[in-house]
C-alpha atoms as a PDB file:
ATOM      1  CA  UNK A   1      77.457  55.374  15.855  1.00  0.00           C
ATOM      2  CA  UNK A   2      77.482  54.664  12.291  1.00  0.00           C
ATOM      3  CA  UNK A   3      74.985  56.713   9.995  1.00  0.00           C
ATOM      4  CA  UNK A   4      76.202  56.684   6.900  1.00  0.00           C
ATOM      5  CA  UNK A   5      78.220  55.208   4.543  1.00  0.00           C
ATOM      6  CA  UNK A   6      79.727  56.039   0.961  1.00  0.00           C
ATOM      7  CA  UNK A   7      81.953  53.638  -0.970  1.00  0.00           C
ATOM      8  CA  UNK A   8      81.697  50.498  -3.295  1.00  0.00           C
ATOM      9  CA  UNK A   9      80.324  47.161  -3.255  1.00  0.00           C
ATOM     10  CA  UNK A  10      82.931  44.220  -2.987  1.00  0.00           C
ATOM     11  CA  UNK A  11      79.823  41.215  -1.949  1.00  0.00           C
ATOM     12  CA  UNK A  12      76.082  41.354  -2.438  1.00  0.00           C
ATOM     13  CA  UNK A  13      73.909  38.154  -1.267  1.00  0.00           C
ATOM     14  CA  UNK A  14      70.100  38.507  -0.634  1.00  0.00           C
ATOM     15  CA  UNK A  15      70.209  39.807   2.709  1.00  0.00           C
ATOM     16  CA  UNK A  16      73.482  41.413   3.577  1.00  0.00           C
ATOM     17  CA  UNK A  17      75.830  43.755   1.605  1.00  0.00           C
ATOM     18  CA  UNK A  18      79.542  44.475   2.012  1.00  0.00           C
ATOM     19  CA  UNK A  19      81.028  47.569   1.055  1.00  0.00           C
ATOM     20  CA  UNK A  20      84.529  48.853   1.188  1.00  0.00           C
ATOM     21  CA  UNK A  21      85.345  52.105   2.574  1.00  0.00           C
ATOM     22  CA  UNK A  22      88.573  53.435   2.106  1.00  0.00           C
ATOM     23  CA  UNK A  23      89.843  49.836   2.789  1.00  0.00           C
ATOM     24  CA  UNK A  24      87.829  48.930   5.307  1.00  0.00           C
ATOM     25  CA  UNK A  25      84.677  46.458   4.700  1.00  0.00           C
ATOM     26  CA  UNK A  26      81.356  47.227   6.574  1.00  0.00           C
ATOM     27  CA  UNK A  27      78.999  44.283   6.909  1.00  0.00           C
ATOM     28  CA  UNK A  28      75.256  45.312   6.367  1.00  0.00           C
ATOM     29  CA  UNK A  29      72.126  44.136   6.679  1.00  0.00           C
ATOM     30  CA  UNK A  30      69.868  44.790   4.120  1.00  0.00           C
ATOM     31  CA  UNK A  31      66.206  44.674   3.142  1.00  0.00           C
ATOM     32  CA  UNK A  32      64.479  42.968   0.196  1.00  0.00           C
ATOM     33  CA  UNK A  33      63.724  46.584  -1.559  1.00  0.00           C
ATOM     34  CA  UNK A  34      67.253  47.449  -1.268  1.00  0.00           C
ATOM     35  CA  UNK A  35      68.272  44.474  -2.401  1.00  0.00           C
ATOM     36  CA  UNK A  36      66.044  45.065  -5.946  1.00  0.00           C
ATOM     37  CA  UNK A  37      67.963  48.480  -5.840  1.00  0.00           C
ATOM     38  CA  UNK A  38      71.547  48.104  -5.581  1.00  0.00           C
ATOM     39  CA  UNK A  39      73.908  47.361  -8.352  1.00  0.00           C
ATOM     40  CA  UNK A  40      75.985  44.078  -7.985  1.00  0.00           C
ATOM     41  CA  UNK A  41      79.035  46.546  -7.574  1.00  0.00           C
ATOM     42  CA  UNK A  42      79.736  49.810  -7.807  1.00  0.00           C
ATOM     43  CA  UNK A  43      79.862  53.088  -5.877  1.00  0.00           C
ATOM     44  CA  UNK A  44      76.289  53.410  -3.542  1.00  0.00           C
ATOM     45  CA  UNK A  45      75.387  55.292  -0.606  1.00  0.00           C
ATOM     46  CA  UNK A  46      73.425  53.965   2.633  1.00  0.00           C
ATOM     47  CA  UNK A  47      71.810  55.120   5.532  1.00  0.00           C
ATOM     48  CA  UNK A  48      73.089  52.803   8.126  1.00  0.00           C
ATOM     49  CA  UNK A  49      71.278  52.296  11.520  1.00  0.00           C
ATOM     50  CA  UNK A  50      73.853  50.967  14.251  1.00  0.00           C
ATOM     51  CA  UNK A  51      72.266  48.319  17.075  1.00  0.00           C
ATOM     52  CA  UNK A  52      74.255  47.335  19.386  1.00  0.00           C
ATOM     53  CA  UNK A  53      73.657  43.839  21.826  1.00  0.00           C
ATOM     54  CA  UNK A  54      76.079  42.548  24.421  1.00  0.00           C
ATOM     55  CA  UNK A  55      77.279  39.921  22.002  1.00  0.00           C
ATOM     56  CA  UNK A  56      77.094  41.830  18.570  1.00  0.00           C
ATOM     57  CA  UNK A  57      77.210  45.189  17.067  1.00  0.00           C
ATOM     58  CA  UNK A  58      75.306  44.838  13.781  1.00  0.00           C
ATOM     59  CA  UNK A  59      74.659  47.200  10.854  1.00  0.00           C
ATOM     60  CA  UNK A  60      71.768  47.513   8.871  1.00  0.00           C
ATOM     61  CA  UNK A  61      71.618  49.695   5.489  1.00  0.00           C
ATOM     62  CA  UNK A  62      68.924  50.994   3.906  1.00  0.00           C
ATOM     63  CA  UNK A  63      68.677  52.972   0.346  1.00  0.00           C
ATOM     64  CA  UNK A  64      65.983  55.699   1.699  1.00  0.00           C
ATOM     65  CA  UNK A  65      65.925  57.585   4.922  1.00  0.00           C
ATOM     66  CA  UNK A  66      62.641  56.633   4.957  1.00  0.00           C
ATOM     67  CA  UNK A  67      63.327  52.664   4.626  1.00  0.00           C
ATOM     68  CA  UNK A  68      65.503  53.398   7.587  1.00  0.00           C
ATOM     69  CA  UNK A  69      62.972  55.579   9.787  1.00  0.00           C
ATOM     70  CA  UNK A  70      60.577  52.895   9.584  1.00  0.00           C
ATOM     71  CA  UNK A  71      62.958  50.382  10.683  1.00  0.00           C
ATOM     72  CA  UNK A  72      63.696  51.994  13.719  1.00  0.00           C
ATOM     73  CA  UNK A  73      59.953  53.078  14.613  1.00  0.00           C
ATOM     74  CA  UNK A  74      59.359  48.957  14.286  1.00  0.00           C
ATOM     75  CA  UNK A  75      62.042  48.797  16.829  1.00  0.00           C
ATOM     76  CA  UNK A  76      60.325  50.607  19.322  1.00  0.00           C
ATOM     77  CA  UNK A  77      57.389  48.101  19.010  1.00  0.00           C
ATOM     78  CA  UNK A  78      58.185  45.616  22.202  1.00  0.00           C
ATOM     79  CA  UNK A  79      58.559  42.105  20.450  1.00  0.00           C
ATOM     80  CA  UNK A  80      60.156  43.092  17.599  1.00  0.00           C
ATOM     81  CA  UNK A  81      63.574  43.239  17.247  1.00  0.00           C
ATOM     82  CA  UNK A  82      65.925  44.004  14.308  1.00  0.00           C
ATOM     83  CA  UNK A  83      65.456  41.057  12.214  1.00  0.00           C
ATOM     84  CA  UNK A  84      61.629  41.086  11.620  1.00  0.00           C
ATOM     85  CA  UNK A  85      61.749  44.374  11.481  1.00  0.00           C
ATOM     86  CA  UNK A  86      63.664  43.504   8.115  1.00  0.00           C
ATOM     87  CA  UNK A  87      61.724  41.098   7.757  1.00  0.00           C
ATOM     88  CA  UNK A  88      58.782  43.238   7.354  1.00  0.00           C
ATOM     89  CA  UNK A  89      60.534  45.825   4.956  1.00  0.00           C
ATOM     90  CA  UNK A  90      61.459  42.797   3.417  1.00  0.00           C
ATOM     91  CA  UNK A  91      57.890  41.954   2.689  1.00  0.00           C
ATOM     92  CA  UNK A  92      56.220  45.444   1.889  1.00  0.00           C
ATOM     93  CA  UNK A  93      57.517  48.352   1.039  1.00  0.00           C
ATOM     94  CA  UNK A  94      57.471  51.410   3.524  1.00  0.00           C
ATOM     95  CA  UNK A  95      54.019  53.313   1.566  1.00  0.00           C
ATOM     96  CA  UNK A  96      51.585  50.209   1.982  1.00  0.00           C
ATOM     97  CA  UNK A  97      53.529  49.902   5.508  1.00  0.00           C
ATOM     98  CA  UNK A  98      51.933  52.985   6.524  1.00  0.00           C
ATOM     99  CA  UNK A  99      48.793  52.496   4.853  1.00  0.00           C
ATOM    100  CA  UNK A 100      48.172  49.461   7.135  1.00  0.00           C
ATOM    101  CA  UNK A 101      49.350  50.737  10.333  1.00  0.00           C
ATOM    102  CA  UNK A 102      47.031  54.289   9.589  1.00  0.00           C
ATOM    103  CA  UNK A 103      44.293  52.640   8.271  1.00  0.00           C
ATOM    104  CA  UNK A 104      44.335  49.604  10.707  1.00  0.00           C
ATOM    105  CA  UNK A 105      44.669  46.651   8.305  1.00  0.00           C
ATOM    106  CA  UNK A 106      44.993  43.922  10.409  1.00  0.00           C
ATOM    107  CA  UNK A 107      44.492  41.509   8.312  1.00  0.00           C
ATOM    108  CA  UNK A 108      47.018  42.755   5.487  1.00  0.00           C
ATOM    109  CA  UNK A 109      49.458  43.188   8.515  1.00  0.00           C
ATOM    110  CA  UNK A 110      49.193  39.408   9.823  1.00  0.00           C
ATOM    111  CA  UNK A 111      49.977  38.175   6.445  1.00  0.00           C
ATOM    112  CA  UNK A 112      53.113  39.130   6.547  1.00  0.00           C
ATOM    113  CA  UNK A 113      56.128  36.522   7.729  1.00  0.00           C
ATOM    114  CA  UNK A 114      56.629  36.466  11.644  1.00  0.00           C
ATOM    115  CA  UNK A 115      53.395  38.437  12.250  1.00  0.00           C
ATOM    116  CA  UNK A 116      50.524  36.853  13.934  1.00  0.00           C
ATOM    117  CA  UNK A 117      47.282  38.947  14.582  1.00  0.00           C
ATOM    118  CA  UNK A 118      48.511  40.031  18.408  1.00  0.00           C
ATOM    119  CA  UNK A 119      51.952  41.426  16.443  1.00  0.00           C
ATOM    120  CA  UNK A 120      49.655  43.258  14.015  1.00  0.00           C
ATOM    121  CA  UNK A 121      47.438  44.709  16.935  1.00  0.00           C
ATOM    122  CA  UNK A 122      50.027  45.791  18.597  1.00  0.00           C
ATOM    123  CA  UNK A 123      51.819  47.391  15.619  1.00  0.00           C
ATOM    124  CA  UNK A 124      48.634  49.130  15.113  1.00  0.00           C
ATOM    125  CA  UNK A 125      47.780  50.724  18.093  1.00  0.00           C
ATOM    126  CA  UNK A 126      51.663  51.914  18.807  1.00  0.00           C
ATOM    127  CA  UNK A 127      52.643  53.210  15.461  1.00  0.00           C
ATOM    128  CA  UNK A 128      48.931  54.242  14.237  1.00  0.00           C
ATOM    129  CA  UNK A 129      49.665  57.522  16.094  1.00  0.00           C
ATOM    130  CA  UNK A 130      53.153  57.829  15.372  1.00  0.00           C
ATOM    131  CA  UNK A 131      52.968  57.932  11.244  1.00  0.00           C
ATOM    132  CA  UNK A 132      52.684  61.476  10.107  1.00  0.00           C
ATOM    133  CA  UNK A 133      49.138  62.091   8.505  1.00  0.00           C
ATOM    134  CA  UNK A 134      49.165  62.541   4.331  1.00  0.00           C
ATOM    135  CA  UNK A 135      48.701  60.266   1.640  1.00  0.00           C
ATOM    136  CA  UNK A 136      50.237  57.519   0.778  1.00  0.00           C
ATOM    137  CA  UNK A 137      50.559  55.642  -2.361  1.00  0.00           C
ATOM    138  CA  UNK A 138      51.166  52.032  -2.353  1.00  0.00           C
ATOM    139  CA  UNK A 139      53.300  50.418  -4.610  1.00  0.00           C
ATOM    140  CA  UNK A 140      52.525  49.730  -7.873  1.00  0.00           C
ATOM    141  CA  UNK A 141      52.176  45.856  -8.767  1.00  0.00           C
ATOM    142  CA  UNK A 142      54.608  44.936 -11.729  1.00  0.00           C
ATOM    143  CA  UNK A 143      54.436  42.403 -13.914  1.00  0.00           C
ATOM    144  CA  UNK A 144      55.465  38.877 -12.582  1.00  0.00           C
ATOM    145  CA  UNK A 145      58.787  37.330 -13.615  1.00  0.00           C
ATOM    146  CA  UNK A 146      60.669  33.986 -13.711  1.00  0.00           C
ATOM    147  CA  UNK A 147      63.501  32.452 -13.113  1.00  0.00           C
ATOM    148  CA  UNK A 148      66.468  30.276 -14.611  1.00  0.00           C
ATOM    149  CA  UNK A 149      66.884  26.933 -12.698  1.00  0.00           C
ATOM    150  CA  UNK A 150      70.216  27.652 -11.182  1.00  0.00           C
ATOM    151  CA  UNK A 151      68.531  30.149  -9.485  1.00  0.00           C
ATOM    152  CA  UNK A 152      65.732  27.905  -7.490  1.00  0.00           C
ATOM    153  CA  UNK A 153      68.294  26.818  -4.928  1.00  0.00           C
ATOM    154  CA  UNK A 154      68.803  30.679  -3.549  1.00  0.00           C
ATOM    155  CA  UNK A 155      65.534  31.997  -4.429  1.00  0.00           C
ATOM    156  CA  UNK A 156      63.979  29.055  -2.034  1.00  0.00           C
ATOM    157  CA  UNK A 157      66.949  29.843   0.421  1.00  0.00           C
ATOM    158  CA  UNK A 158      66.195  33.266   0.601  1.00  0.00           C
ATOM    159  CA  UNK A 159      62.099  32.851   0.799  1.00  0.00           C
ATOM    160  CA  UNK A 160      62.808  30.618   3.970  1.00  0.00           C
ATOM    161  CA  UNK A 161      65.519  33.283   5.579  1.00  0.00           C
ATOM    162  CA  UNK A 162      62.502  35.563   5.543  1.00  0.00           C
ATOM    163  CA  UNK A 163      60.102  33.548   7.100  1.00  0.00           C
ATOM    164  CA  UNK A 164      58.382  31.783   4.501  1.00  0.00           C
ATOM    165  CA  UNK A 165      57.590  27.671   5.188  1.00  0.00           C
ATOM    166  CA  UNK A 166      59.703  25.988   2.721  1.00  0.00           C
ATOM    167  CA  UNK A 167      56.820  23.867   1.265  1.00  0.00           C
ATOM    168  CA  UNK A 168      54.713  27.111   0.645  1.00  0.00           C
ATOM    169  CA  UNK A 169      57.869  28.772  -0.966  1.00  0.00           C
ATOM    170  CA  UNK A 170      58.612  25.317  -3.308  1.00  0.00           C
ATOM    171  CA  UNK A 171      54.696  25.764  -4.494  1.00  0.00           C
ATOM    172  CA  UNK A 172      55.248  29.719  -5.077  1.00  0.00           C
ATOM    173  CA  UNK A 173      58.389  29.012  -6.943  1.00  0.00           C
ATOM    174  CA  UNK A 174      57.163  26.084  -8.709  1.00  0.00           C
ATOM    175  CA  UNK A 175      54.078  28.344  -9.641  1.00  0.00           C
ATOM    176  CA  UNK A 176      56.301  30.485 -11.917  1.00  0.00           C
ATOM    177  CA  UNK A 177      57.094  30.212 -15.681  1.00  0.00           C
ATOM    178  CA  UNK A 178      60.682  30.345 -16.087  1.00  0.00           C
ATOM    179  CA  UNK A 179      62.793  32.179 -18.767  1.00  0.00           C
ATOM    180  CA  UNK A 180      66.163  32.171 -18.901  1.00  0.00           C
ATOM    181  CA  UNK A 181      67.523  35.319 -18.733  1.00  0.00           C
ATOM    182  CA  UNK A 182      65.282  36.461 -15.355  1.00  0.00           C
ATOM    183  CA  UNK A 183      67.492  37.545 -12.312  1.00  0.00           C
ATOM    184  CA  UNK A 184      67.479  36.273  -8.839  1.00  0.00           C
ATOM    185  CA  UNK A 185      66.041  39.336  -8.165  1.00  0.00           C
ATOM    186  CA  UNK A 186      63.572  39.218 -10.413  1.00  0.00           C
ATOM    187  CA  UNK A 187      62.459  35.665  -9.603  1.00  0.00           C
ATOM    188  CA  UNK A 188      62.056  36.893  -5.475  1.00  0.00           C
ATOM    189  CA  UNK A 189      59.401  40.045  -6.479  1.00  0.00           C
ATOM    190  CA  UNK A 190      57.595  37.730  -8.554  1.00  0.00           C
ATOM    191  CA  UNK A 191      57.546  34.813  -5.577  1.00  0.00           C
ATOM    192  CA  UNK A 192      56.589  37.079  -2.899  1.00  0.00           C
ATOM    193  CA  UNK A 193      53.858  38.274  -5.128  1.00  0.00           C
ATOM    194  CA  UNK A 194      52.327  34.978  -5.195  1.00  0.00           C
ATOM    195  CA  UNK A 195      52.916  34.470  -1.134  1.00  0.00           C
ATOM    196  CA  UNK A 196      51.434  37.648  -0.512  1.00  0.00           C
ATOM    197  CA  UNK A 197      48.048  36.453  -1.953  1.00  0.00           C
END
């Protein structure tokens, strides 16, 4: 089973990764926060968790042991399998995560793409438990960016891959003020912002 990998970045896209090892390029999934986080080339480092199906073996990298932990404790979760438990990184990051499941939020939980309130009960009451007591700090809120036009095309593409309704994510887009020089990256924080409301 695949762990971890070292080596350099030949293809990013908003989901998925590929990075060459010693010649050899390893497909991987990736979150939204990882996404912000990696360089559009270059040397990086992932924690890689392995699943394997009868039909696929897939890979799925993640920039914090952490990111990936919580990954795999949303696998355990019967009904969710390895893409909403993306999706859900995808949509908060691992801190307010934890808040939620600890503190019960229900509500905050069932906003998120893919998760109805059953989903967000169950989440609840199997991972409440399982989340080691402290504090956690959610994420700071940044300031909201825009995006170039070029860039509408993907950014709506990749809203929808994550579970968005595509009329919600045209409003959320359209909702933005839009400088030229903001990144694709840039223009998906600021979106999900808005969707999150």
């Amino acid at each position: 089973m695949i762990a971890l990998l070292s080596g350099n970045i030949v293809h990013k896209s908003v989901n998925q990764i590929i990075v060459d090892v010693n010649g050899v390029g390893y497909r991987l999934l990736i979150p939204l926060s990882s996404f912000y986080s990696l360089p559009e080339e270059g040397a990086v480092r992932l924690h890689v968790h392995t699943h394997v199906r009868e039909d696929a073996i897939s890979l799925f990298g993640f920039l914090t042991l952490e990111e990936k932990e919580m990954f795999v404790l949303l696998l355990t979760i019967s009904g969710v399998g390895p893409k909403l438990a993306l999706n859900i990184l995808s949509n908060i990051p691992v801190n307010d995560l934890k808040c939620a499941l600890t503190q019960g939020n229900i509500k905050q939980l069932s906003s998120l793409p893919g998760i109805g309130k059953k989903t967000a009960e169950r989440l609840v009451l199997e991972l409440k438990e399982k989340i080691p007591q402290g504090t956690f700090e959610p994420a700071a809120a940044g300031t909201p960016a825009t995006m170039a036009g070029d860039q509408r095309e993907d950014a709506l593409s990749a809203l929808v891959n994550l579970g968005y309704k595509e009329n919600l994510s045209k409003k959320a887009l359209d909702n933005l003020e839009i400088p030229p020089e903001a990144s694709l990256e840039e223009t998906l924080k600021a979106a999900l912002k808005i969707l999150m409301r």
